[in-house]
Each structure stands twice: as C-alpha cells, then as structure tokens.
Protein backbone atom coordinates (compact mmCIF):
# COMPACT_ATOMS: atom_id res chain seq x y z
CA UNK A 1 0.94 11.14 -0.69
CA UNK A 2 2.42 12.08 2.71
CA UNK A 3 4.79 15.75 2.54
CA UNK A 4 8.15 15.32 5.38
CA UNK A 5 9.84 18.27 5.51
CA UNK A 6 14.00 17.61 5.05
CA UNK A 7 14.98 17.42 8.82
CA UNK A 8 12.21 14.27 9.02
CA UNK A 9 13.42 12.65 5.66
CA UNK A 10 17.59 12.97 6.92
CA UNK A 11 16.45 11.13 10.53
CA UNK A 12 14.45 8.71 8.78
CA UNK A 13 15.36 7.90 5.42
CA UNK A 14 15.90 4.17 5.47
CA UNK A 15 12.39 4.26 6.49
CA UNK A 16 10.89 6.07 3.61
CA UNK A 17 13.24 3.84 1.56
CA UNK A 18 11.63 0.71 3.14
CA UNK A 19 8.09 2.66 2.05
CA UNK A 20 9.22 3.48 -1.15
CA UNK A 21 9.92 -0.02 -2.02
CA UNK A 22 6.01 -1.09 -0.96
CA UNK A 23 5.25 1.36 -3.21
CA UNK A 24 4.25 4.61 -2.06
CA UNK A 25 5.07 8.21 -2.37
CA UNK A 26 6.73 10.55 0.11
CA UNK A 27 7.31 14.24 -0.90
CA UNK A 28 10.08 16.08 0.90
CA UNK A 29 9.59 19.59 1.44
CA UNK A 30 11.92 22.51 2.37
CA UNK A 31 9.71 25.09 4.09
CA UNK A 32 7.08 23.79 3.61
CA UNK A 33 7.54 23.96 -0.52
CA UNK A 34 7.66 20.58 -2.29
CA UNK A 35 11.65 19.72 -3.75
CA UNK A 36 11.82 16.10 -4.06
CA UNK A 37 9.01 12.53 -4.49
CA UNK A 38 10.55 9.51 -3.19
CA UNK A 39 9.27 6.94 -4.55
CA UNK A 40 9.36 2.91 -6.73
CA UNK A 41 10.73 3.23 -9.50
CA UNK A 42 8.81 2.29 -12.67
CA UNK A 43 9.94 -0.40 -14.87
CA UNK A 44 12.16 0.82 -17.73
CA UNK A 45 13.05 -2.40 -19.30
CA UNK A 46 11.35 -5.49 -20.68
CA UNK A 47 12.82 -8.55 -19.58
CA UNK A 48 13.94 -10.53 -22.96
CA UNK A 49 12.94 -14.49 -22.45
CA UNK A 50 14.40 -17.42 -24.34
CA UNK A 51 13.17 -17.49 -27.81
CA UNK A 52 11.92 -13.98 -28.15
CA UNK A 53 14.45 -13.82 -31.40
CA UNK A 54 13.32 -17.42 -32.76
CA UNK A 55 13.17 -17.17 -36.35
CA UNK A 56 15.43 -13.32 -36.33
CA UNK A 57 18.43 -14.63 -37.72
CA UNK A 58 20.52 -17.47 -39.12
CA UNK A 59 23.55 -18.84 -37.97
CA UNK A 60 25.71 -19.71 -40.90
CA UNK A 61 26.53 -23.75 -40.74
CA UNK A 62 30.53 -22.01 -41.32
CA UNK A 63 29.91 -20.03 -38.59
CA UNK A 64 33.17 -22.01 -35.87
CA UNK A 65 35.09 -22.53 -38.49
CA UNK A 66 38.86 -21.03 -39.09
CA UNK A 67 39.99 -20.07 -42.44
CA UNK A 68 42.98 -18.95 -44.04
CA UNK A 69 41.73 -15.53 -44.82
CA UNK A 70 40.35 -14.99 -41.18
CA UNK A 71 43.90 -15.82 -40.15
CA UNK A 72 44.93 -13.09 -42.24
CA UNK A 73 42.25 -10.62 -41.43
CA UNK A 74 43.28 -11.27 -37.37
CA UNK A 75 46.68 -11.68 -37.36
CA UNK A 76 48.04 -10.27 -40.98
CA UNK A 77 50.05 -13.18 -41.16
C-alpha cells in the first residue's frame, strides 16, 4: 500500500482513482500521519437473478381483477 501525502493526491487524483478502480490501495497522509485509504469498494449487494423467489409466493388467479368494493376502497364512491 503506497502513502501520498495530500499535495500529491489533489495534483493527481484522477490517477489514484484510475488505481483504485484496478484495485489497489493508496493512503493519503497529512504530515506524514495517515487520514484517508483510497481504495475499490467492496461489494455490498447481491445481485437478485430471475427466479431467486420461485416458489415464495402466490399470485391470486383474482389478482387484475376490479371489484365493486375496490372501487369503493379507491375512490369512496
């Protein structure tokens, strides 16, 4: 992990963006004390595919259909 001290990181920071994105890990340092990593971010979410839910729930064979009370319940007509 390479340390750039802040006047370094300001001049170059697309650059350690571009570096970040392949993956590795810059620290920035202010006086030669560590203050920031810049670095990928990890994965926080799990892509969902089609049919993950298969078999979760049911859709009701009534489910499109328009009823007198749901007319009500909308609209209290």
């Amino acid at each position: 992990m390479e340390v750039i001290n802040t006047f370094a990181a300001k001049r170059s920071f697309s650059q350690l963006l571009a570096r970040a994105e392949q993956g590795e890990e810059i620290t920035i340092a202010r006086n030669g004390k560590p203050i920031a990593t810049l670095g990928p971010l990890k994965s926080q979410v799990t892509p969902v595919r089609l049919g993950d839910l298969k078999g979760a729930f049911t859709v009701p064979d009534d489910f499109d259909s328009w009823s007198e009370q749901d007319e009500e319940d909308w609209f209290g007509q």
